[in-house]
C-alpha atoms as a PDB file:
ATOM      1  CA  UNK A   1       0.000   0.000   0.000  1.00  0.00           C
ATOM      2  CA  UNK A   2       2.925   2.538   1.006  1.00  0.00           C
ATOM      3  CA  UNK A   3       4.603   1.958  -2.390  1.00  0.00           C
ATOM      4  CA  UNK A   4       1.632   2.414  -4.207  1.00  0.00           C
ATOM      5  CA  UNK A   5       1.436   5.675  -2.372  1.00  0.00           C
ATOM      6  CA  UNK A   6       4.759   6.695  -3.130  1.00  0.00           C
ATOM      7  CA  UNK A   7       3.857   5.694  -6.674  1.00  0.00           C
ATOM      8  CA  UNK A   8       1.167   7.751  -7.457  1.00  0.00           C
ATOM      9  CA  UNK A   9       2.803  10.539  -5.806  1.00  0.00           C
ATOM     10  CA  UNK A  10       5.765  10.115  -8.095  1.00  0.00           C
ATOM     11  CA  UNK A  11       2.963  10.186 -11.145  1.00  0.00           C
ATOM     12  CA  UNK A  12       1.448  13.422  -9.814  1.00  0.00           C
ATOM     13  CA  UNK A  13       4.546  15.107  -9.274  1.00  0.00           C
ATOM     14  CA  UNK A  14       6.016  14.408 -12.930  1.00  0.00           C
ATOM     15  CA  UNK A  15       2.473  15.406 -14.480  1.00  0.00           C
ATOM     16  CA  UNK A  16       2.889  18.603 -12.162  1.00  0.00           C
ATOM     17  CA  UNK A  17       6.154  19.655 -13.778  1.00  0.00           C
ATOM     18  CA  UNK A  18       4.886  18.541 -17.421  1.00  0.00           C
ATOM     19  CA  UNK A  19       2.057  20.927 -16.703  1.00  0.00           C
ATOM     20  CA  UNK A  20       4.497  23.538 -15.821  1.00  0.00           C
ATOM     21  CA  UNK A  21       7.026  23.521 -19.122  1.00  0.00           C
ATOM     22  CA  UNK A  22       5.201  25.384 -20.961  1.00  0.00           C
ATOM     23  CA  UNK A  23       4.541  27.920 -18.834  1.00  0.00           C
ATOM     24  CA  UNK A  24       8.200  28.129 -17.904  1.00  0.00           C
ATOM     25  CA  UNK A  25       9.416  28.546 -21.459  1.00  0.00           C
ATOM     26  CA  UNK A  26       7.033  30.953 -22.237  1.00  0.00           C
ATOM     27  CA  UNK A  27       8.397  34.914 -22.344  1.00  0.00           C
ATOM     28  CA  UNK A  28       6.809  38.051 -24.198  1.00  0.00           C
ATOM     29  CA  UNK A  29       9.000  38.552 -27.499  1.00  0.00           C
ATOM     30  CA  UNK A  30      10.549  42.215 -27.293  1.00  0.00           C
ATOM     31  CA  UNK A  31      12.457  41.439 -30.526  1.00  0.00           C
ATOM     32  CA  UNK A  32      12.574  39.060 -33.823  1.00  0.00           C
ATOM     33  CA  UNK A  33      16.020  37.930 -35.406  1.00  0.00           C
ATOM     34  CA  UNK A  34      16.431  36.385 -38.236  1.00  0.00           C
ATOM     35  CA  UNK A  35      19.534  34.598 -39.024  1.00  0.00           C
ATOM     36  CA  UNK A  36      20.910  33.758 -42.426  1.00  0.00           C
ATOM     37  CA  UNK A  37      18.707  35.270 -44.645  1.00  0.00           C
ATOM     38  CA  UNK A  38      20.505  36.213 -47.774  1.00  0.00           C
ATOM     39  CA  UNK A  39      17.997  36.998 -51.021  1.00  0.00           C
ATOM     40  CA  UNK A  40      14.954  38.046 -48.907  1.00  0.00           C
ATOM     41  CA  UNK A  41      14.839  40.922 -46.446  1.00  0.00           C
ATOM     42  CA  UNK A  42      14.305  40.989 -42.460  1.00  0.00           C
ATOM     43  CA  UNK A  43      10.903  42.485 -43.002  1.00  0.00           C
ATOM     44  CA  UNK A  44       9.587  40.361 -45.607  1.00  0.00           C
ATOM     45  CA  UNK A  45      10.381  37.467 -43.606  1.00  0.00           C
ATOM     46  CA  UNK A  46       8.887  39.118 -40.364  1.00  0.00           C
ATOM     47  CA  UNK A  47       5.305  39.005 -42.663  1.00  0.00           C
ATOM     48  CA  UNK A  48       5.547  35.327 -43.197  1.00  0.00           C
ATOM     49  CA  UNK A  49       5.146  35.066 -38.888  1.00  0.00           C
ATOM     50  CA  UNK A  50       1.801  34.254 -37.597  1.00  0.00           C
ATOM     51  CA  UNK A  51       3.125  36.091 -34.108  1.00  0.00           C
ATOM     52  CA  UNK A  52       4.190  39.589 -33.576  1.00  0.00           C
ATOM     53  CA  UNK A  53       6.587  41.680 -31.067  1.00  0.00           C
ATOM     54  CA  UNK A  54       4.685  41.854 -27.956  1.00  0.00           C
ATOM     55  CA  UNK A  55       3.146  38.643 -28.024  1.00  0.00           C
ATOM     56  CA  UNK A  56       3.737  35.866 -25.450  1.00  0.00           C
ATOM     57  CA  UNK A  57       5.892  32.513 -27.398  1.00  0.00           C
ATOM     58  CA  UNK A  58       5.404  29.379 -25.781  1.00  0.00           C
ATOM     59  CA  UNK A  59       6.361  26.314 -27.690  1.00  0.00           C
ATOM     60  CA  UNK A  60       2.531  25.580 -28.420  1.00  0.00           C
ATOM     61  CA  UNK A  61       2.867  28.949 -30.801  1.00  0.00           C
ATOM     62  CA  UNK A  62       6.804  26.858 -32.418  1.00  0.00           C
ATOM     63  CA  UNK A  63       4.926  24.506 -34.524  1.00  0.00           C
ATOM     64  CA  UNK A  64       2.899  27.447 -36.202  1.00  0.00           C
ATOM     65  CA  UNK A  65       5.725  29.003 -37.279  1.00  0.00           C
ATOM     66  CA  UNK A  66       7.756  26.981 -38.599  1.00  0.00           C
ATOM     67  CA  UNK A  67       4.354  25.788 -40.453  1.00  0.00           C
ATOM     68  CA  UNK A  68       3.932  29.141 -41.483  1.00  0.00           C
ATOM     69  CA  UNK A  69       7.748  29.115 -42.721  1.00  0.00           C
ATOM     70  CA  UNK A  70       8.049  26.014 -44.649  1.00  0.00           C
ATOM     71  CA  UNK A  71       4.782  26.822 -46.705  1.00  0.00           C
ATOM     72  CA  UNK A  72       6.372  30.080 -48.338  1.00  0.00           C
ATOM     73  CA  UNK A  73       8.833  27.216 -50.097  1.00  0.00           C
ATOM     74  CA  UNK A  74      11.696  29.563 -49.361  1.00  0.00           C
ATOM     75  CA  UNK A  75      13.470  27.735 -46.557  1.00  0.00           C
ATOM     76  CA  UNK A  76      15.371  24.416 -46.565  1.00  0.00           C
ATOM     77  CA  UNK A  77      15.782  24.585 -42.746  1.00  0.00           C
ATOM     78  CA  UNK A  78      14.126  26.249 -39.813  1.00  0.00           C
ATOM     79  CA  UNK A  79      14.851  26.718 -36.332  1.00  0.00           C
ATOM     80  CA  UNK A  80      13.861  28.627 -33.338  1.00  0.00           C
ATOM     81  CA  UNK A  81      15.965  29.857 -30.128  1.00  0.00           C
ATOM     82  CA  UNK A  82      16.121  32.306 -27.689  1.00  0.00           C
ATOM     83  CA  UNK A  83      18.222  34.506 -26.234  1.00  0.00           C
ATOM     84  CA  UNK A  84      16.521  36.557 -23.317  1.00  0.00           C
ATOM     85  CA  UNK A  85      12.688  38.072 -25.020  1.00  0.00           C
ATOM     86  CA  UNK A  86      14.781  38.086 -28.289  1.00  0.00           C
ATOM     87  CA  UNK A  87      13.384  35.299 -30.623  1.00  0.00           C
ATOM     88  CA  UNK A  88      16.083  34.448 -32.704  1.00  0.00           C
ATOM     89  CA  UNK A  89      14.718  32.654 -36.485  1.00  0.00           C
ATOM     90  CA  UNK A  90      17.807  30.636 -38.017  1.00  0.00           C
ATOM     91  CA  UNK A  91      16.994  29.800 -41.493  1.00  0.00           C
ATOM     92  CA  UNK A  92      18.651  27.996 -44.147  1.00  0.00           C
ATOM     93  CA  UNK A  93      16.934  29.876 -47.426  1.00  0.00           C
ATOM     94  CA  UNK A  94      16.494  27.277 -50.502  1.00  0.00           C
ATOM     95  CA  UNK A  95      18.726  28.183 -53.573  1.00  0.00           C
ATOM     96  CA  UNK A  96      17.875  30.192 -56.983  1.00  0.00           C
ATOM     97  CA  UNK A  97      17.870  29.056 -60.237  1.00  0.00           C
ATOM     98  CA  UNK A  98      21.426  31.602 -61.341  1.00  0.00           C
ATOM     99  CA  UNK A  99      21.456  29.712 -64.915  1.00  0.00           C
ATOM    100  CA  UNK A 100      20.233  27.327 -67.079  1.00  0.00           C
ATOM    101  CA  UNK A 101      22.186  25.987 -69.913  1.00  0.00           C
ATOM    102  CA  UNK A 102      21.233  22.357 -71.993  1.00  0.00           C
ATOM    103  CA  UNK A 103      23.910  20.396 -74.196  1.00  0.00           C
ATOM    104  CA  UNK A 104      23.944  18.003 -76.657  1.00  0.00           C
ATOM    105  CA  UNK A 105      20.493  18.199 -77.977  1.00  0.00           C
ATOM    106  CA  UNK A 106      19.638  18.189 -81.856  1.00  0.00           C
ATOM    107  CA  UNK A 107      16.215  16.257 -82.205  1.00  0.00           C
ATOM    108  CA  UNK A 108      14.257  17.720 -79.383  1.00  0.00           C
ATOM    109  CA  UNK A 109      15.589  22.027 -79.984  1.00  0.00           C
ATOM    110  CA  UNK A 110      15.473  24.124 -76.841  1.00  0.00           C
ATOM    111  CA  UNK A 111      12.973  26.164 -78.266  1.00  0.00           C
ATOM    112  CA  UNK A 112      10.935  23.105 -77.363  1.00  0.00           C
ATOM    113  CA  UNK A 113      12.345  22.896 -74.102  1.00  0.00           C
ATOM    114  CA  UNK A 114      12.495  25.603 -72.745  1.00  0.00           C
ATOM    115  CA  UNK A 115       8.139  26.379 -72.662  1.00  0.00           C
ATOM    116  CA  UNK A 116       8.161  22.912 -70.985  1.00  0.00           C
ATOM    117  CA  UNK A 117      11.023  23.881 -68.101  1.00  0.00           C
ATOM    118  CA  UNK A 118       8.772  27.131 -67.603  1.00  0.00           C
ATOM    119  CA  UNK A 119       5.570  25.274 -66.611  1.00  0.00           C
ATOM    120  CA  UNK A 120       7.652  23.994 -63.945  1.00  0.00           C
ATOM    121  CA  UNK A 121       9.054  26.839 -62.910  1.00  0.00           C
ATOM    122  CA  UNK A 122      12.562  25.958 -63.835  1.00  0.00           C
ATOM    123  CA  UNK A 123      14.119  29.009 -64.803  1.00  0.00           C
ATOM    124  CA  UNK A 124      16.235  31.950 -64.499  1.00  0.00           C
ATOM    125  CA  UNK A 125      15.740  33.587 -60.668  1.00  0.00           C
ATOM    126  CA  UNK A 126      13.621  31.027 -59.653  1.00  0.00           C
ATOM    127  CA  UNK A 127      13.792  28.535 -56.437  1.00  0.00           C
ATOM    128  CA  UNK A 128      15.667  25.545 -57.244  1.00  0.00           C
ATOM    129  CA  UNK A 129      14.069  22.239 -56.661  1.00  0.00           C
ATOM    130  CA  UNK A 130      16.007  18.829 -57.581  1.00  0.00           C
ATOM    131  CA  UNK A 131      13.017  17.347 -57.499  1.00  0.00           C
ATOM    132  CA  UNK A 132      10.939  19.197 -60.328  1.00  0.00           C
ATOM    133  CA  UNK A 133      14.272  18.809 -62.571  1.00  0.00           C
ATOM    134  CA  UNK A 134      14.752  15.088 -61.503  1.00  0.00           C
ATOM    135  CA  UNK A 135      11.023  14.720 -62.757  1.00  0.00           C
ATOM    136  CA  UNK A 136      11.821  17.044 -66.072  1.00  0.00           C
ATOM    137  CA  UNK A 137      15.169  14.619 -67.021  1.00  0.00           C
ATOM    138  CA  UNK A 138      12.836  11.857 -66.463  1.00  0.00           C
ATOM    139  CA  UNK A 139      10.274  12.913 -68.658  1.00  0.00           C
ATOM    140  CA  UNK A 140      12.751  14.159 -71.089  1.00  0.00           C
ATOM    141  CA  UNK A 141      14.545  10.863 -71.603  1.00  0.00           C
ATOM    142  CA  UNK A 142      11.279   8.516 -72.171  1.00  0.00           C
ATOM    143  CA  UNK A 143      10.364  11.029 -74.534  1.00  0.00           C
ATOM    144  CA  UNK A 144      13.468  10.209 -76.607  1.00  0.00           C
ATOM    145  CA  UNK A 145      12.659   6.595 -76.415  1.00  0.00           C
ATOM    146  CA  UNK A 146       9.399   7.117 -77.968  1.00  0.00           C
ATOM    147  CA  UNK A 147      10.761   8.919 -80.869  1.00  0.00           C
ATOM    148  CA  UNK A 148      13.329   5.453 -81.141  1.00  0.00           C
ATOM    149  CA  UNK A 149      16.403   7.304 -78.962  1.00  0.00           C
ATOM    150  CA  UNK A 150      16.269   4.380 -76.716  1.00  0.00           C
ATOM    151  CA  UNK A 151      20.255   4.731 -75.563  1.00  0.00           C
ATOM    152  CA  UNK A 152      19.343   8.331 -74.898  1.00  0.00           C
ATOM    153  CA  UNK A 153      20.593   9.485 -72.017  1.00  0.00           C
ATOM    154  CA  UNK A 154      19.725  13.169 -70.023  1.00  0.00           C
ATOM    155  CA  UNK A 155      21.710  14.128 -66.567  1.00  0.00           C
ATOM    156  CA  UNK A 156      21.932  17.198 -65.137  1.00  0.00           C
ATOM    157  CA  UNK A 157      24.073  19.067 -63.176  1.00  0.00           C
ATOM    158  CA  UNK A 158      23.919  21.726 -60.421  1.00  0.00           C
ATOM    159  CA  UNK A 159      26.867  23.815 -59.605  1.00  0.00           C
ATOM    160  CA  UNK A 160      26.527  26.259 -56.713  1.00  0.00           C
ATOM    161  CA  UNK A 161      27.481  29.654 -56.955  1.00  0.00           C
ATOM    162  CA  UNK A 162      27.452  33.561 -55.154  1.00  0.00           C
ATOM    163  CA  UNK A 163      24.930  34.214 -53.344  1.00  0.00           C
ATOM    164  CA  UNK A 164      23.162  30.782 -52.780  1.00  0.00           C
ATOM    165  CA  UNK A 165      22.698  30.643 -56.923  1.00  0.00           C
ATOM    166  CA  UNK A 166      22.956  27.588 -58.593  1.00  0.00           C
ATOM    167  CA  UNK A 167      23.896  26.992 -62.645  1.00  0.00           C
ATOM    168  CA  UNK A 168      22.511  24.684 -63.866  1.00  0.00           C
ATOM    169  CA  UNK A 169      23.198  22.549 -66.899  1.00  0.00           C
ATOM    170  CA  UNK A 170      21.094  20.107 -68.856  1.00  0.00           C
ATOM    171  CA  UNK A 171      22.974  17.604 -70.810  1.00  0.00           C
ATOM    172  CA  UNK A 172      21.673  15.328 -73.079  1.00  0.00           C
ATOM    173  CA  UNK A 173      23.028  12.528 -75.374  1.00  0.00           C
ATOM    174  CA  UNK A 174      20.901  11.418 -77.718  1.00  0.00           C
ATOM    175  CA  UNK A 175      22.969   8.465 -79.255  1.00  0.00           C
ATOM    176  CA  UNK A 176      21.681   6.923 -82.458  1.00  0.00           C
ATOM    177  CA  UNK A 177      17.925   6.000 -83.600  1.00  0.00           C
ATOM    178  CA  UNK A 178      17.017   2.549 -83.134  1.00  0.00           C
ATOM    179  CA  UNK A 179      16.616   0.816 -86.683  1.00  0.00           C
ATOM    180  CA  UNK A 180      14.706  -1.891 -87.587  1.00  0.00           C
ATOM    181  CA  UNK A 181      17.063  -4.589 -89.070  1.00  0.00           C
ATOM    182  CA  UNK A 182      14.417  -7.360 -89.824  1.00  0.00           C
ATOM    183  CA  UNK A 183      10.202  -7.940 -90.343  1.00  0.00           C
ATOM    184  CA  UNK A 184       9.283 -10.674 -89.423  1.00  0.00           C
ATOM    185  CA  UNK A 185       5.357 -12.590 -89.153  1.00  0.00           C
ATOM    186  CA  UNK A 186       4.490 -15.863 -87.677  1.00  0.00           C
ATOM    187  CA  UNK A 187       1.041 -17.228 -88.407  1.00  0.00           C
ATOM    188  CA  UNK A 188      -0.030 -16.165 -91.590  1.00  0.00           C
ATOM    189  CA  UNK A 189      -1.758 -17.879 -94.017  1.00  0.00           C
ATOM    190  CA  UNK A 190      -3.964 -15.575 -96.211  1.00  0.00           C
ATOM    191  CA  UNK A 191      -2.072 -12.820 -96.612  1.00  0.00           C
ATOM    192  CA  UNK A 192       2.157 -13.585 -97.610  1.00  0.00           C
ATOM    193  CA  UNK A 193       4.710 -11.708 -95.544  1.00  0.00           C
ATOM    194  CA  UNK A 194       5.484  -8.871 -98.856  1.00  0.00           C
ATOM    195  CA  UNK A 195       1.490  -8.005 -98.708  1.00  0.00           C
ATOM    196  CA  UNK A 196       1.430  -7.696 -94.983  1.00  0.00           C
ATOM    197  CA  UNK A 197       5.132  -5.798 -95.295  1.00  0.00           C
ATOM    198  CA  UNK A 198       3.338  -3.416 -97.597  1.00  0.00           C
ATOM    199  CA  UNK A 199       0.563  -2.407 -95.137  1.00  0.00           C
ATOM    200  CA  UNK A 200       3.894  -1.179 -92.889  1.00  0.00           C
ATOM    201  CA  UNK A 201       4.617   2.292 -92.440  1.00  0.00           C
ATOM    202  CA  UNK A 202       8.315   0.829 -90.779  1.00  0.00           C
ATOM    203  CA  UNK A 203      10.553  -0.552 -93.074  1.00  0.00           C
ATOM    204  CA  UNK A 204      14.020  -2.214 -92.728  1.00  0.00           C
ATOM    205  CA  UNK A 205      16.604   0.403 -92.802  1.00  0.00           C
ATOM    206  CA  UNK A 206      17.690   1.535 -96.168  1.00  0.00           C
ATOM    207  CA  UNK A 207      19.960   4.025 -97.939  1.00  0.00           C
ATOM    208  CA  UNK A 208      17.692   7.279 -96.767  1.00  0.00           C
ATOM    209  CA  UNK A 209      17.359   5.760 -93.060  1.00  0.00           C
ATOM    210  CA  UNK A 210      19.538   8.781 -91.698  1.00  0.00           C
ATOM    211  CA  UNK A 211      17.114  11.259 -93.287  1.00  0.00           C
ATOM    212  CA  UNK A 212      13.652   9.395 -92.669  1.00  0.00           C
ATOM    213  CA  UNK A 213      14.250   7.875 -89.507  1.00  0.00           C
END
Protein backbone atom coordinates (compact mmCIF):
# COMPACT_ATOMS: atom_id res chain seq x y z
CA UNK A 1 0.00 0.00 0.00
CA UNK A 2 2.92 2.54 1.01
CA UNK A 3 4.60 1.96 -2.39
CA UNK A 4 1.63 2.41 -4.21
CA UNK A 5 1.44 5.68 -2.37
CA UNK A 6 4.76 6.69 -3.13
CA UNK A 7 3.86 5.69 -6.67
CA UNK A 8 1.17 7.75 -7.46
CA UNK A 9 2.80 10.54 -5.81
CA UNK A 10 5.76 10.12 -8.10
CA UNK A 11 2.96 10.19 -11.14
CA UNK A 12 1.45 13.42 -9.81
CA UNK A 13 4.55 15.11 -9.27
CA UNK A 14 6.02 14.41 -12.93
CA UNK A 15 2.47 15.41 -14.48
CA UNK A 16 2.89 18.60 -12.16
CA UNK A 17 6.15 19.66 -13.78
CA UNK A 18 4.89 18.54 -17.42
CA UNK A 19 2.06 20.93 -16.70
CA UNK A 20 4.50 23.54 -15.82
CA UNK A 21 7.03 23.52 -19.12
CA UNK A 22 5.20 25.38 -20.96
CA UNK A 23 4.54 27.92 -18.83
CA UNK A 24 8.20 28.13 -17.90
CA UNK A 25 9.42 28.55 -21.46
CA UNK A 26 7.03 30.95 -22.24
CA UNK A 27 8.40 34.91 -22.34
CA UNK A 28 6.81 38.05 -24.20
CA UNK A 29 9.00 38.55 -27.50
CA UNK A 30 10.55 42.21 -27.29
CA UNK A 31 12.46 41.44 -30.53
CA UNK A 32 12.57 39.06 -33.82
CA UNK A 33 16.02 37.93 -35.41
CA UNK A 34 16.43 36.38 -38.24
CA UNK A 35 19.53 34.60 -39.02
CA UNK A 36 20.91 33.76 -42.43
CA UNK A 37 18.71 35.27 -44.64
CA UNK A 38 20.50 36.21 -47.77
CA UNK A 39 18.00 37.00 -51.02
CA UNK A 40 14.95 38.05 -48.91
CA UNK A 41 14.84 40.92 -46.45
CA UNK A 42 14.31 40.99 -42.46
CA UNK A 43 10.90 42.48 -43.00
CA UNK A 44 9.59 40.36 -45.61
CA UNK A 45 10.38 37.47 -43.61
CA UNK A 46 8.89 39.12 -40.36
CA UNK A 47 5.31 39.01 -42.66
CA UNK A 48 5.55 35.33 -43.20
CA UNK A 49 5.15 35.07 -38.89
CA UNK A 50 1.80 34.25 -37.60
CA UNK A 51 3.13 36.09 -34.11
CA UNK A 52 4.19 39.59 -33.58
CA UNK A 53 6.59 41.68 -31.07
CA UNK A 54 4.68 41.85 -27.96
CA UNK A 55 3.15 38.64 -28.02
CA UNK A 56 3.74 35.87 -25.45
CA UNK A 57 5.89 32.51 -27.40
CA UNK A 58 5.40 29.38 -25.78
CA UNK A 59 6.36 26.31 -27.69
CA UNK A 60 2.53 25.58 -28.42
CA UNK A 61 2.87 28.95 -30.80
CA UNK A 62 6.80 26.86 -32.42
CA UNK A 63 4.93 24.51 -34.52
CA UNK A 64 2.90 27.45 -36.20
CA UNK A 65 5.73 29.00 -37.28
CA UNK A 66 7.76 26.98 -38.60
CA UNK A 67 4.35 25.79 -40.45
CA UNK A 68 3.93 29.14 -41.48
CA UNK A 69 7.75 29.12 -42.72
CA UNK A 70 8.05 26.01 -44.65
CA UNK A 71 4.78 26.82 -46.71
CA UNK A 72 6.37 30.08 -48.34
CA UNK A 73 8.83 27.22 -50.10
CA UNK A 74 11.70 29.56 -49.36
CA UNK A 75 13.47 27.73 -46.56
CA UNK A 76 15.37 24.42 -46.56
CA UNK A 77 15.78 24.59 -42.75
CA UNK A 78 14.13 26.25 -39.81
CA UNK A 79 14.85 26.72 -36.33
CA UNK A 80 13.86 28.63 -33.34
CA UNK A 81 15.96 29.86 -30.13
CA UNK A 82 16.12 32.31 -27.69
CA UNK A 83 18.22 34.51 -26.23
CA UNK A 84 16.52 36.56 -23.32
CA UNK A 85 12.69 38.07 -25.02
CA UNK A 86 14.78 38.09 -28.29
CA UNK A 87 13.38 35.30 -30.62
CA UNK A 88 16.08 34.45 -32.70
CA UNK A 89 14.72 32.65 -36.49
CA UNK A 90 17.81 30.64 -38.02
CA UNK A 91 16.99 29.80 -41.49
CA UNK A 92 18.65 28.00 -44.15
CA UNK A 93 16.93 29.88 -47.43
CA UNK A 94 16.49 27.28 -50.50
CA UNK A 95 18.73 28.18 -53.57
CA UNK A 96 17.87 30.19 -56.98
CA UNK A 97 17.87 29.06 -60.24
CA UNK A 98 21.43 31.60 -61.34
CA UNK A 99 21.46 29.71 -64.91
CA UNK A 100 20.23 27.33 -67.08
CA UNK A 101 22.19 25.99 -69.91
CA UNK A 102 21.23 22.36 -71.99
CA UNK A 103 23.91 20.40 -74.20
CA UNK A 104 23.94 18.00 -76.66
CA UNK A 105 20.49 18.20 -77.98
CA UNK A 106 19.64 18.19 -81.86
CA UNK A 107 16.22 16.26 -82.21
CA UNK A 108 14.26 17.72 -79.38
CA UNK A 109 15.59 22.03 -79.98
CA UNK A 110 15.47 24.12 -76.84
CA UNK A 111 12.97 26.16 -78.27
CA UNK A 112 10.94 23.10 -77.36
CA UNK A 113 12.35 22.90 -74.10
CA UNK A 114 12.50 25.60 -72.75
CA UNK A 115 8.14 26.38 -72.66
CA UNK A 116 8.16 22.91 -70.99
CA UNK A 117 11.02 23.88 -68.10
CA UNK A 118 8.77 27.13 -67.60
CA UNK A 119 5.57 25.27 -66.61
CA UNK A 120 7.65 23.99 -63.94
CA UNK A 121 9.05 26.84 -62.91
CA UNK A 122 12.56 25.96 -63.84
CA UNK A 123 14.12 29.01 -64.80
CA UNK A 124 16.24 31.95 -64.50
CA UNK A 125 15.74 33.59 -60.67
CA UNK A 126 13.62 31.03 -59.65
CA UNK A 127 13.79 28.53 -56.44
CA UNK A 128 15.67 25.54 -57.24
CA UNK A 129 14.07 22.24 -56.66
CA UNK A 130 16.01 18.83 -57.58
CA UNK A 131 13.02 17.35 -57.50
CA UNK A 132 10.94 19.20 -60.33
CA UNK A 133 14.27 18.81 -62.57
CA UNK A 134 14.75 15.09 -61.50
CA UNK A 135 11.02 14.72 -62.76
CA UNK A 136 11.82 17.04 -66.07
CA UNK A 137 15.17 14.62 -67.02
CA UNK A 138 12.84 11.86 -66.46
CA UNK A 139 10.27 12.91 -68.66
CA UNK A 140 12.75 14.16 -71.09
CA UNK A 141 14.55 10.86 -71.60
CA UNK A 142 11.28 8.52 -72.17
CA UNK A 143 10.36 11.03 -74.53
CA UNK A 144 13.47 10.21 -76.61
CA UNK A 145 12.66 6.60 -76.41
CA UNK A 146 9.40 7.12 -77.97
CA UNK A 147 10.76 8.92 -80.87
CA UNK A 148 13.33 5.45 -81.14
CA UNK A 149 16.40 7.30 -78.96
CA UNK A 150 16.27 4.38 -76.72
CA UNK A 151 20.26 4.73 -75.56
CA UNK A 152 19.34 8.33 -74.90
CA UNK A 153 20.59 9.49 -72.02
CA UNK A 154 19.72 13.17 -70.02
CA UNK A 155 21.71 14.13 -66.57
CA UNK A 156 21.93 17.20 -65.14
CA UNK A 157 24.07 19.07 -63.18
CA UNK A 158 23.92 21.73 -60.42
CA UNK A 159 26.87 23.81 -59.61
CA UNK A 160 26.53 26.26 -56.71
CA UNK A 161 27.48 29.65 -56.96
CA UNK A 162 27.45 33.56 -55.15
CA UNK A 163 24.93 34.21 -53.34
CA UNK A 164 23.16 30.78 -52.78
CA UNK A 165 22.70 30.64 -56.92
CA UNK A 166 22.96 27.59 -58.59
CA UNK A 167 23.90 26.99 -62.65
CA UNK A 168 22.51 24.68 -63.87
CA UNK A 169 23.20 22.55 -66.90
CA UNK A 170 21.09 20.11 -68.86
CA UNK A 171 22.97 17.60 -70.81
CA UNK A 172 21.67 15.33 -73.08
CA UNK A 173 23.03 12.53 -75.37
CA UNK A 174 20.90 11.42 -77.72
CA UNK A 175 22.97 8.47 -79.25
CA UNK A 176 21.68 6.92 -82.46
CA UNK A 177 17.92 6.00 -83.60
CA UNK A 178 17.02 2.55 -83.13
CA UNK A 179 16.62 0.82 -86.68
CA UNK A 180 14.71 -1.89 -87.59
CA UNK A 181 17.06 -4.59 -89.07
CA UNK A 182 14.42 -7.36 -89.82
CA UNK A 183 10.20 -7.94 -90.34
CA UNK A 184 9.28 -10.67 -89.42
CA UNK A 185 5.36 -12.59 -89.15
CA UNK A 186 4.49 -15.86 -87.68
CA UNK A 187 1.04 -17.23 -88.41
CA UNK A 188 -0.03 -16.17 -91.59
CA UNK A 189 -1.76 -17.88 -94.02
CA UNK A 190 -3.96 -15.57 -96.21
CA UNK A 191 -2.07 -12.82 -96.61
CA UNK A 192 2.16 -13.58 -97.61
CA UNK A 193 4.71 -11.71 -95.54
CA UNK A 194 5.48 -8.87 -98.86
CA UNK A 195 1.49 -8.01 -98.71
CA UNK A 196 1.43 -7.70 -94.98
CA UNK A 197 5.13 -5.80 -95.30
CA UNK A 198 3.34 -3.42 -97.60
CA UNK A 199 0.56 -2.41 -95.14
CA UNK A 200 3.89 -1.18 -92.89
CA UNK A 201 4.62 2.29 -92.44
CA UNK A 202 8.32 0.83 -90.78
CA UNK A 203 10.55 -0.55 -93.07
CA UNK A 204 14.02 -2.21 -92.73
CA UNK A 205 16.60 0.40 -92.80
CA UNK A 206 17.69 1.54 -96.17
CA UNK A 207 19.96 4.03 -97.94
CA UNK A 208 17.69 7.28 -96.77
CA UNK A 209 17.36 5.76 -93.06
CA UNK A 210 19.54 8.78 -91.70
CA UNK A 211 17.11 11.26 -93.29
CA UNK A 212 13.65 9.40 -92.67
CA UNK A 213 14.25 7.87 -89.51
Amino acid sequence: MFQLRRFMVKCLFFLACMALLPAANAFIIKKIQFVGLQRLTQQSALNYLPVRVGQSFSPALSSKMIQALYKTGFFSQINLSRRGNTLIVTVQERSTIGALNITGNSEIKTSQIMPVLKTLSIQDGNTFYAGKLSQFVSSLQQQYRNMGYYSATVTYSAKRGVRNRVLLTIKINEGAVAKVSQITFRGNRLFSNRQLTKTFAMTTSGLLTFLTH
